[in-house]
PDB file of N, CA and C in Angstrom:
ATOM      1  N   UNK A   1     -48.168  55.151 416.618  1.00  0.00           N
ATOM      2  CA  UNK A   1     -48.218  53.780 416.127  1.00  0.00           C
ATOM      3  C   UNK A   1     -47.345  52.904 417.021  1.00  0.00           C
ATOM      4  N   UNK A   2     -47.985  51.654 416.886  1.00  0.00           N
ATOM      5  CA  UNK A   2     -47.052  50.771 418.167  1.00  0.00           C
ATOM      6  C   UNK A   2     -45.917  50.312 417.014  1.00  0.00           C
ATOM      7  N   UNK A   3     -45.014  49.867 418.007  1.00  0.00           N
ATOM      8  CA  UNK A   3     -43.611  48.885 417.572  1.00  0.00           C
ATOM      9  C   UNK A   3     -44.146  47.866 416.286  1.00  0.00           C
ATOM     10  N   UNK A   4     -45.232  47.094 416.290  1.00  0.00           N
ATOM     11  CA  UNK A   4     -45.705  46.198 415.414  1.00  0.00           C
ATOM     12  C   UNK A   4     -44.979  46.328 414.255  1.00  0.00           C
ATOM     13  N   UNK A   5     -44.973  45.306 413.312  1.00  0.00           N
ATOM     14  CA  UNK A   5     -44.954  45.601 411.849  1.00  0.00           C
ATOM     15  C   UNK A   5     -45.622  46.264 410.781  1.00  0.00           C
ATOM     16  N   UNK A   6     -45.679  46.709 410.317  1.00  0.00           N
ATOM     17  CA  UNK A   6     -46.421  47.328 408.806  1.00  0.00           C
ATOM     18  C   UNK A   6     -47.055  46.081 408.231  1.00  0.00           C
ATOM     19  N   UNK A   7     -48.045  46.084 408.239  1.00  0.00           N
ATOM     20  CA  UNK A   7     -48.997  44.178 407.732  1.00  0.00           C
ATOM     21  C   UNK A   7     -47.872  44.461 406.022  1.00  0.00           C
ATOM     22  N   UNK A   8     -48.215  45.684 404.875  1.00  0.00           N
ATOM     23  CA  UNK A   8     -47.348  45.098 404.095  1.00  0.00           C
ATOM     24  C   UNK A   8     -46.972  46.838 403.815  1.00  0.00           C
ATOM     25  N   UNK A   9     -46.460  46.587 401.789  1.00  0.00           N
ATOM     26  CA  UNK A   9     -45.368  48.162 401.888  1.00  0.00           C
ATOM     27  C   UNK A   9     -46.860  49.013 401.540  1.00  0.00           C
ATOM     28  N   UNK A  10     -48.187  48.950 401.345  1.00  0.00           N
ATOM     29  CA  UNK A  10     -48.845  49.641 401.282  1.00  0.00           C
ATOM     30  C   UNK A  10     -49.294  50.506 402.079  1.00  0.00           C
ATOM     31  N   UNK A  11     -49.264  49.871 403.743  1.00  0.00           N
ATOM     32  CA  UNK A  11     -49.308  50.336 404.707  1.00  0.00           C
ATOM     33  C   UNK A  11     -48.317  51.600 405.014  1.00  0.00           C
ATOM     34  N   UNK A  12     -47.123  51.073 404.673  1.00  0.00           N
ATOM     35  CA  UNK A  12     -46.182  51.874 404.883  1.00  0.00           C
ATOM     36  C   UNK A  12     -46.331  53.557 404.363  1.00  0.00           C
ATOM     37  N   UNK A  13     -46.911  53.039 403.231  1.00  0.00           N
ATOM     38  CA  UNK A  13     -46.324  54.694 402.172  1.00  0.00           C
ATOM     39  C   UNK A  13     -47.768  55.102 402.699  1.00  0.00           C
ATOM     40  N   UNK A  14     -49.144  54.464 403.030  1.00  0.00           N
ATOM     41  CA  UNK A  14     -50.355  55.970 403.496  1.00  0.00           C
ATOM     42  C   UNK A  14     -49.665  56.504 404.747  1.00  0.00           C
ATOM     43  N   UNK A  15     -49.085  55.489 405.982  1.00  0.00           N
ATOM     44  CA  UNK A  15     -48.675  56.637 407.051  1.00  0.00           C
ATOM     45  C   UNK A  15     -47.773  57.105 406.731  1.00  0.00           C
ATOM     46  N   UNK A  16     -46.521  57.040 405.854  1.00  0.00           N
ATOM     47  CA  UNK A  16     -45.676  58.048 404.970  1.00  0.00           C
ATOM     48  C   UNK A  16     -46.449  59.080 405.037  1.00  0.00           C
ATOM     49  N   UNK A  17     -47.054  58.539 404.048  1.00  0.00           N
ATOM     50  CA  UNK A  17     -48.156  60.291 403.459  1.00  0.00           C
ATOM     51  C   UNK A  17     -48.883  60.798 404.263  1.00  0.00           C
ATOM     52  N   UNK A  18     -49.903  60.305 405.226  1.00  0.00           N
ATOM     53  CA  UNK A  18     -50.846  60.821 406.312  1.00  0.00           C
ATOM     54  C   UNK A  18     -49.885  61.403 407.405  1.00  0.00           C
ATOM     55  N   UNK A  19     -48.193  61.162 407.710  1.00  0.00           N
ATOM     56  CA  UNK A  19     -47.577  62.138 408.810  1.00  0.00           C
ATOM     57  C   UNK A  19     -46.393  63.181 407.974  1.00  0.00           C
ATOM     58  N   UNK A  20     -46.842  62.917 406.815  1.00  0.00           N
ATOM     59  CA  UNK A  20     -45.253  64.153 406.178  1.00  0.00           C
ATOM     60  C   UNK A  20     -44.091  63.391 406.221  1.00  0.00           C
ATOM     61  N   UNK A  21     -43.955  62.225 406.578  1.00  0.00           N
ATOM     62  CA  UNK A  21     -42.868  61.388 406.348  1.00  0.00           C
ATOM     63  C   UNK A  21     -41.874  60.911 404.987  1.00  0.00           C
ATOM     64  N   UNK A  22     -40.828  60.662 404.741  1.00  0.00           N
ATOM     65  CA  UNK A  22     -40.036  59.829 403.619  1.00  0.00           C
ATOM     66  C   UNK A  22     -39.914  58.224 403.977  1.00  0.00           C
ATOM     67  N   UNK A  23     -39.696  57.388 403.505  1.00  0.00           N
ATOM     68  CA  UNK A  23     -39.642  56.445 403.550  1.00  0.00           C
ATOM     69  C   UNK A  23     -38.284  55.771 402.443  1.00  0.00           C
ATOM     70  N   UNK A  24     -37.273  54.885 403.180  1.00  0.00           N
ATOM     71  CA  UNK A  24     -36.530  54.186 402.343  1.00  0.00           C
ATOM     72  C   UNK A  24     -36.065  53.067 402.938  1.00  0.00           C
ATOM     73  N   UNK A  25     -35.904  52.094 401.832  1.00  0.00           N
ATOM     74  CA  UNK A  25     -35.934  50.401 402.367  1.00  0.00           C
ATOM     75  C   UNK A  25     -34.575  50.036 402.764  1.00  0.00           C
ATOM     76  N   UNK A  26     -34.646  48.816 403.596  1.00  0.00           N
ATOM     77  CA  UNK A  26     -33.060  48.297 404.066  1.00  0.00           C
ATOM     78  C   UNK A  26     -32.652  48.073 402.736  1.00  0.00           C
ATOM     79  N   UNK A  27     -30.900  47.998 402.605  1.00  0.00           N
ATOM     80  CA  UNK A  27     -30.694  47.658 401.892  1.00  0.00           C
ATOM     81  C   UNK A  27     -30.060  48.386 400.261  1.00  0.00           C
ATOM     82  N   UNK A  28     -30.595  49.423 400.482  1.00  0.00           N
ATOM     83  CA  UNK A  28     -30.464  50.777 399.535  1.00  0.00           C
ATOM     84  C   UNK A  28     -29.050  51.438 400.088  1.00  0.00           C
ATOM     85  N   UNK A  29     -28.651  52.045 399.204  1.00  0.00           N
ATOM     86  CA  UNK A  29     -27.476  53.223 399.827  1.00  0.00           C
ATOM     87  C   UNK A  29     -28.691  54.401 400.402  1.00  0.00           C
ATOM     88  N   UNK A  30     -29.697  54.664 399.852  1.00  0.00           N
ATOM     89  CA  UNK A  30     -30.360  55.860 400.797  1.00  0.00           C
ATOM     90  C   UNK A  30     -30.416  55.439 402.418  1.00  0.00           C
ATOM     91  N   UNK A  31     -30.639  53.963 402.670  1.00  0.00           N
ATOM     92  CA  UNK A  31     -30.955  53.848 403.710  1.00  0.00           C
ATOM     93  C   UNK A  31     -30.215  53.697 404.926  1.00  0.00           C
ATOM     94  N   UNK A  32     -28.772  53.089 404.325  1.00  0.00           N
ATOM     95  CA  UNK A  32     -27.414  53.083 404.622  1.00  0.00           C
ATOM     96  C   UNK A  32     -27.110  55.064 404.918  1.00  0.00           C
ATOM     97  N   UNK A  33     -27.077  56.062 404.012  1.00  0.00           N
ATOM     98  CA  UNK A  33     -26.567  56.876 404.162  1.00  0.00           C
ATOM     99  C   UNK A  33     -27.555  57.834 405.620  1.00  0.00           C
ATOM    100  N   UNK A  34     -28.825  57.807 405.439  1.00  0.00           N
ATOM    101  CA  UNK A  34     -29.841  58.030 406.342  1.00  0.00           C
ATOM    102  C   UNK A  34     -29.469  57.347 407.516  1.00  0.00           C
ATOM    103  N   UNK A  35     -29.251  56.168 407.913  1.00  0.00           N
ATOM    104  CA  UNK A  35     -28.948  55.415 408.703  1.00  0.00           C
ATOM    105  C   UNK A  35     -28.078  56.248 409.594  1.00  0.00           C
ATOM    106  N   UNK A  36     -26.885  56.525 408.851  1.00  0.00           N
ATOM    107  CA  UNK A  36     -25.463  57.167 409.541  1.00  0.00           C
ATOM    108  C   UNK A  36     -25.748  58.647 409.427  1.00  0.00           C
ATOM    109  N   UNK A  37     -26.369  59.595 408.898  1.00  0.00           N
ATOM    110  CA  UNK A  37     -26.162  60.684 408.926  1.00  0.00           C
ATOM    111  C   UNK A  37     -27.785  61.130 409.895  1.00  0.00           C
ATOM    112  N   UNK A  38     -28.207  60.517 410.230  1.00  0.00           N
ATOM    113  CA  UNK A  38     -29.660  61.325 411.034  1.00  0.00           C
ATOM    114  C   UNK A  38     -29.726  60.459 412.013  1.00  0.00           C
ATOM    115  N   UNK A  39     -29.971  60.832 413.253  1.00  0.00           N
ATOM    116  CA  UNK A  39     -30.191  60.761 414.651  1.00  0.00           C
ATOM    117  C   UNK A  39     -31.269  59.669 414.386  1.00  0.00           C
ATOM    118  N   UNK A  40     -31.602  58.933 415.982  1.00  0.00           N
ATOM    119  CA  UNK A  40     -32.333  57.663 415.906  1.00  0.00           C
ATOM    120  C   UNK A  40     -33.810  58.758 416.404  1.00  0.00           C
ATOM    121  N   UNK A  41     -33.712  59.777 416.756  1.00  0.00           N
ATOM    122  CA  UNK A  41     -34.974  60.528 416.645  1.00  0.00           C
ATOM    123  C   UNK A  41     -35.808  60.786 415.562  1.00  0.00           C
ATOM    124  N   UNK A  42     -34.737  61.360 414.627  1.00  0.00           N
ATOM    125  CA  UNK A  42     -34.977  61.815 412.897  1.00  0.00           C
ATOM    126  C   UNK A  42     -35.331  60.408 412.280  1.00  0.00           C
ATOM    127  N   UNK A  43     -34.758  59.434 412.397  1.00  0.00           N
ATOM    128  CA  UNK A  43     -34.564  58.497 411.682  1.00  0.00           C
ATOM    129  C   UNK A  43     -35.091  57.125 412.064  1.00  0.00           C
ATOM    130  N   UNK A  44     -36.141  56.624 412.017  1.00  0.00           N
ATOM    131  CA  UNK A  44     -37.018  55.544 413.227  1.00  0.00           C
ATOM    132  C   UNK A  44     -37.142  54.103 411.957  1.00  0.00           C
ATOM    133  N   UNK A  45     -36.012  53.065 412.586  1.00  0.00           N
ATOM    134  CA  UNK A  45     -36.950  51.794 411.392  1.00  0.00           C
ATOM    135  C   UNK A  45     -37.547  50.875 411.935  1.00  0.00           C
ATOM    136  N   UNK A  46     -38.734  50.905 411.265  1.00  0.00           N
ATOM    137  CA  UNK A  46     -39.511  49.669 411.377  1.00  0.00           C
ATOM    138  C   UNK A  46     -39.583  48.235 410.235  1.00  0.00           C
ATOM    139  N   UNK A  47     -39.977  47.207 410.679  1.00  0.00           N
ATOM    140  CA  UNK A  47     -40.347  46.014 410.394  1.00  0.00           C
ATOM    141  C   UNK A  47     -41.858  46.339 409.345  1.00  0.00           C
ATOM    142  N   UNK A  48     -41.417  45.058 408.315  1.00  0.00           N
ATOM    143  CA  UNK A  48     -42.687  45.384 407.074  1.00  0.00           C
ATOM    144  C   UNK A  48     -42.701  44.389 406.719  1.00  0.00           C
ATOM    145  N   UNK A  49     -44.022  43.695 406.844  1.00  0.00           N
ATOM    146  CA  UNK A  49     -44.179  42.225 406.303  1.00  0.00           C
ATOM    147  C   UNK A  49     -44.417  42.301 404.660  1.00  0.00           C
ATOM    148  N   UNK A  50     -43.441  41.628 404.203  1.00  0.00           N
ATOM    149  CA  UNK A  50     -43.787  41.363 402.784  1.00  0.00           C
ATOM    150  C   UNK A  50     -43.845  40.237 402.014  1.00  0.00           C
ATOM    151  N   UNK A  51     -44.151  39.587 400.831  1.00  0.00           N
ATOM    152  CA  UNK A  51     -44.579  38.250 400.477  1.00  0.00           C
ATOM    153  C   UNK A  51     -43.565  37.682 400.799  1.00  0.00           C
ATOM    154  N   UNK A  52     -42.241  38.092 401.131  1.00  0.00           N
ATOM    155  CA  UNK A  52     -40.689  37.562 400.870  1.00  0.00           C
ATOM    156  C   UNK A  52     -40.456  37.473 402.594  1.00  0.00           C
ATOM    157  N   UNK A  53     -41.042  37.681 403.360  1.00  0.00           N
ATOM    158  CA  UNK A  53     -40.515  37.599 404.824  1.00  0.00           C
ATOM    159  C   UNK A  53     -40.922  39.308 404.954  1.00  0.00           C
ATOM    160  N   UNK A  54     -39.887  39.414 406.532  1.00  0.00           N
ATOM    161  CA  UNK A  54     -39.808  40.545 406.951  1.00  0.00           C
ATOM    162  C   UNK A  54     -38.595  41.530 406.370  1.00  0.00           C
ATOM    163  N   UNK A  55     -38.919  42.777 406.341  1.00  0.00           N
ATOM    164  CA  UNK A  55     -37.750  43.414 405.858  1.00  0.00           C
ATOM    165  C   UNK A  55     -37.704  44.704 406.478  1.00  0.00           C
ATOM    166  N   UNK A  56     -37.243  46.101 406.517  1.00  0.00           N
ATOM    167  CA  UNK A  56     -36.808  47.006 407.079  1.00  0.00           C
ATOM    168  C   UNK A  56     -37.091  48.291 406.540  1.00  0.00           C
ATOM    169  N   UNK A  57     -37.650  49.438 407.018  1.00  0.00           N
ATOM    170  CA  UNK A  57     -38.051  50.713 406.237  1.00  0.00           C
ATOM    171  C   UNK A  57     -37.721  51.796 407.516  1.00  0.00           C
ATOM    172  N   UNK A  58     -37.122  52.699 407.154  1.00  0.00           N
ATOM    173  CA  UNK A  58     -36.561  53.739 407.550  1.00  0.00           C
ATOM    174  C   UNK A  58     -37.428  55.239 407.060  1.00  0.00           C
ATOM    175  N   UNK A  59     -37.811  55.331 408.196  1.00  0.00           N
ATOM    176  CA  UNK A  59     -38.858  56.612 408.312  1.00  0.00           C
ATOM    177  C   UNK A  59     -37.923  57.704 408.572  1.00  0.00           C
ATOM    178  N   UNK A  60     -38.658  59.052 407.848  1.00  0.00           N
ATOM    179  CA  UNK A  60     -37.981  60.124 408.414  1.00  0.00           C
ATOM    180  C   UNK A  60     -38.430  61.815 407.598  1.00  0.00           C
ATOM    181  N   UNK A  61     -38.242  62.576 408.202  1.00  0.00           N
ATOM    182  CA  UNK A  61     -39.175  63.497 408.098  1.00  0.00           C
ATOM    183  C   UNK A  61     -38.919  64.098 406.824  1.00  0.00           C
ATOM    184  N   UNK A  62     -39.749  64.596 406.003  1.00  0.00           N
ATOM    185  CA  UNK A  62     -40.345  65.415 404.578  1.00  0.00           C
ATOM    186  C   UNK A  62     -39.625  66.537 404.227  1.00  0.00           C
ATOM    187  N   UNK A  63     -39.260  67.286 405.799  1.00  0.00           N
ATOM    188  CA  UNK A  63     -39.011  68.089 405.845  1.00  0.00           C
ATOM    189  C   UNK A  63     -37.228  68.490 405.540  1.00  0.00           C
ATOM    190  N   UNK A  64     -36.692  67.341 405.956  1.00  0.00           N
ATOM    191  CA  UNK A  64     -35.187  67.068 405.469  1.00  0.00           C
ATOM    192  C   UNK A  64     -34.565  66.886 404.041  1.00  0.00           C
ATOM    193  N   UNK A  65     -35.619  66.344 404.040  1.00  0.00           N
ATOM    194  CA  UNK A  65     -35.280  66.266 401.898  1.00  0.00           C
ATOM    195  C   UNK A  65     -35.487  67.730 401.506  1.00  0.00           C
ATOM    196  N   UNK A  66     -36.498  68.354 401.642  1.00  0.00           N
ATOM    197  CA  UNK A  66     -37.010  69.341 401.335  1.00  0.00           C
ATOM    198  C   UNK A  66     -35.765  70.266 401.455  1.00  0.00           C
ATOM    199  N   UNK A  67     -35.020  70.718 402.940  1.00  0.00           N
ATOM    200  CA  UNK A  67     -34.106  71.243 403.168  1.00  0.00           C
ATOM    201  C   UNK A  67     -32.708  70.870 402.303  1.00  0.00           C
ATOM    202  N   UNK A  68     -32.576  69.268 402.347  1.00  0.00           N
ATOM    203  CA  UNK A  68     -31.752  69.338 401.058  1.00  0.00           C
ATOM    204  C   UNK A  68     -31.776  70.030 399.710  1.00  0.00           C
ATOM    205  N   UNK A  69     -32.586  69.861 399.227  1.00  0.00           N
ATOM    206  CA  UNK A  69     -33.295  70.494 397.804  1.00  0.00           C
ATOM    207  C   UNK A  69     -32.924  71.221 397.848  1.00  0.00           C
ATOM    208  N   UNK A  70     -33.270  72.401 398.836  1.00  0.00           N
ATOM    209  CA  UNK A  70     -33.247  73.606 399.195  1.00  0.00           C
ATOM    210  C   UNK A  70     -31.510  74.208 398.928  1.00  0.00           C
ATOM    211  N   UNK A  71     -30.938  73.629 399.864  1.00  0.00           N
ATOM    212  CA  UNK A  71     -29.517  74.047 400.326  1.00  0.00           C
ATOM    213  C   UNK A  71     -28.595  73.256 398.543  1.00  0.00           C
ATOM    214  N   UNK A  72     -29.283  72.586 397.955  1.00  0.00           N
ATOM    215  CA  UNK A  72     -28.518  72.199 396.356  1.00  0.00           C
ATOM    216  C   UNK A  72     -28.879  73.318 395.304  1.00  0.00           C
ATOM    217  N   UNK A  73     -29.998  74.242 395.634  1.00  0.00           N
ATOM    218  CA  UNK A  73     -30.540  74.771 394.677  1.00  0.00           C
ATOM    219  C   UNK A  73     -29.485  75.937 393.845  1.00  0.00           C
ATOM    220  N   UNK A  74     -28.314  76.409 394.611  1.00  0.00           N
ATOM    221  CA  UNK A  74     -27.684  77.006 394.002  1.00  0.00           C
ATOM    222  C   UNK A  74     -26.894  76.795 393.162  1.00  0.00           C
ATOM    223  N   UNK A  75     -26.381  75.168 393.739  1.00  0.00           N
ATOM    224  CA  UNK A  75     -25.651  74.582 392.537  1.00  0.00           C
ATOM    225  C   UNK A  75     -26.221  73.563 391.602  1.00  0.00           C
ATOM    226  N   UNK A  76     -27.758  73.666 391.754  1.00  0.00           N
ATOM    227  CA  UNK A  76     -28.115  73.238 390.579  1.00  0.00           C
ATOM    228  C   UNK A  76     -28.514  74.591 389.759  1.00  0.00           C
ATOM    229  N   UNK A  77     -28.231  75.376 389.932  1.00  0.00           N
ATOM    230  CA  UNK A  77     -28.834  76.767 389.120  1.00  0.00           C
ATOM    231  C   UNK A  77     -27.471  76.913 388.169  1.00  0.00           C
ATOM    232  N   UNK A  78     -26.106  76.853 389.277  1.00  0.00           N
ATOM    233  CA  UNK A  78     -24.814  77.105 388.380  1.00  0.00           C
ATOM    234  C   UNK A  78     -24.570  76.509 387.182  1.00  0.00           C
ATOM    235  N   UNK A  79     -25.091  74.756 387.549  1.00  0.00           N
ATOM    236  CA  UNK A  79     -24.843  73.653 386.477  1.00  0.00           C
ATOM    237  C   UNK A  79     -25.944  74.285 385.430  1.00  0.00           C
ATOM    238  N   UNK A  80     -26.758  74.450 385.326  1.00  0.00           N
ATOM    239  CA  UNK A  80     -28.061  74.404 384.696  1.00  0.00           C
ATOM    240  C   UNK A  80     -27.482  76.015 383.575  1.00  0.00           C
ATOM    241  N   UNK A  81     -27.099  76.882 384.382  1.00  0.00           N
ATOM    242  CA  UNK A  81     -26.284  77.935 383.589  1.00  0.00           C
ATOM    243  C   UNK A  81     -24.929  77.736 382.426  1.00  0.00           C
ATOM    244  N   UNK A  82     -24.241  76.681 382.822  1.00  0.00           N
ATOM    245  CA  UNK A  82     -23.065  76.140 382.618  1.00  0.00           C
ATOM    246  C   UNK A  82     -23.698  75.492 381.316  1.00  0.00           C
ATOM    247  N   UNK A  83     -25.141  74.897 381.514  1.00  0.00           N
ATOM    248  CA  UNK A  83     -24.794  73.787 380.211  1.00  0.00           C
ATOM    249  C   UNK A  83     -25.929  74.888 379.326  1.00  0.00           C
ATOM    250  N   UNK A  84     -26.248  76.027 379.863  1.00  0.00           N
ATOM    251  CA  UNK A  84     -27.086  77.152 378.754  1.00  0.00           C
ATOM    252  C   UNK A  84     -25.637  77.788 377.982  1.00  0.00           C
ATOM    253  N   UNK A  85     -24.988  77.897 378.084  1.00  0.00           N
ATOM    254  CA  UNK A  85     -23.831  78.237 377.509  1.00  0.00           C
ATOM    255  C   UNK A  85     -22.951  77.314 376.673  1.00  0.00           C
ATOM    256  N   UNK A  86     -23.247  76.372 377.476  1.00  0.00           N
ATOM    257  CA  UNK A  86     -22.122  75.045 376.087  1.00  0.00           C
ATOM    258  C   UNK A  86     -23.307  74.895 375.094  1.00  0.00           C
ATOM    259  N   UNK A  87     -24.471  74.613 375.612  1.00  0.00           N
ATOM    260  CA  UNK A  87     -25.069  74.638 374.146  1.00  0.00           C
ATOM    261  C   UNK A  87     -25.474  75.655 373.380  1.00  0.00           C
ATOM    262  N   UNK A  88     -25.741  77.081 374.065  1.00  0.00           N
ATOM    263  CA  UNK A  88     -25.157  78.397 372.872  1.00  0.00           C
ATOM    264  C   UNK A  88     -23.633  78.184 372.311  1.00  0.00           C
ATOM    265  N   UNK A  89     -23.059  77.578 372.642  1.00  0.00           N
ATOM    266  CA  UNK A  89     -21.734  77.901 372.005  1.00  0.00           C
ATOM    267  C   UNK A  89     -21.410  77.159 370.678  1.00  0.00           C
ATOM    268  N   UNK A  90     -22.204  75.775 371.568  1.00  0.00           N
ATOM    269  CA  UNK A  90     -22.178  74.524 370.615  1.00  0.00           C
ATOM    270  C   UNK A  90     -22.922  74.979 368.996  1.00  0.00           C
ATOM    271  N   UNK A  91     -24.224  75.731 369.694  1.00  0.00           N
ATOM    272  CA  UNK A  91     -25.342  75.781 368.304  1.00  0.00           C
ATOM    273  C   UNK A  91     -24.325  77.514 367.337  1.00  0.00           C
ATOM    274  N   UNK A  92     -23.596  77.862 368.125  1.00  0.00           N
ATOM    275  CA  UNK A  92     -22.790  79.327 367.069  1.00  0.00           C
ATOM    276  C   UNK A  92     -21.987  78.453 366.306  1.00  0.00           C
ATOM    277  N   UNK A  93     -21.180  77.157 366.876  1.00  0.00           N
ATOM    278  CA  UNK A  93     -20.488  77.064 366.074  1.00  0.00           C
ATOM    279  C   UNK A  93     -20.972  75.539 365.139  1.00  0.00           C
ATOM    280  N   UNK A  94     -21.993  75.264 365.271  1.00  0.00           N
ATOM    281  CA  UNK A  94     -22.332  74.378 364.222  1.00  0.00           C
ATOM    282  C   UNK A  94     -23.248  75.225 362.980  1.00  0.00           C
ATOM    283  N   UNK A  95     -23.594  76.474 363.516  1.00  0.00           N
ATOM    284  CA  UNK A  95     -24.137  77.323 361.764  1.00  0.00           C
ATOM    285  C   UNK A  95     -23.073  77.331 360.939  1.00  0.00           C
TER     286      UNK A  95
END
């Protein structure tokens, strides 16, 4: 795709979806934190015409979230264990 703008955000999210891409807008802490933590390779923004002017969307690969997920999954398993136990404990001692 050339440099151009995105005509609007509809555009945006099919080539999202048609290359395996994420997408997040200027302006957000996602886009701020993406911004600083992923390379200008990983991390490409373009221009998006919207009823309000132009504004800013930050592309970046599917595959990074995914790997996040991935690398949280243990400590969402711990938490998820943690609160199977407060609420057995909770429901022994409210009989």
């Amino acid at each position: 795709m050339d440099q151009s703008p995105f005509k609007d955000q509809t555009e945006v999210h099919e080539y999202a979806r048609a290359n395996g891409l994420e997408y997040v807008w200027q302006g957000t802490i996602s886009f701020e934190k993406r911004q600083q933590t992923l390379s200008p390779d990983q991390f490409q923004v373009w221009a998006v015409n919207t009823r309000k002017g132009i504004t800013m969307v930050g592309l970046f690969s599917k595959a990074i979230t995914e790997a996040e997920w991935e690398a949280g999954r243990p400590r969402r398993e711990r938490l998820v264990e943690k609160n199977r136990r407060r609420w057995s404990r909770q429901a022994r001692v409210e009989r």
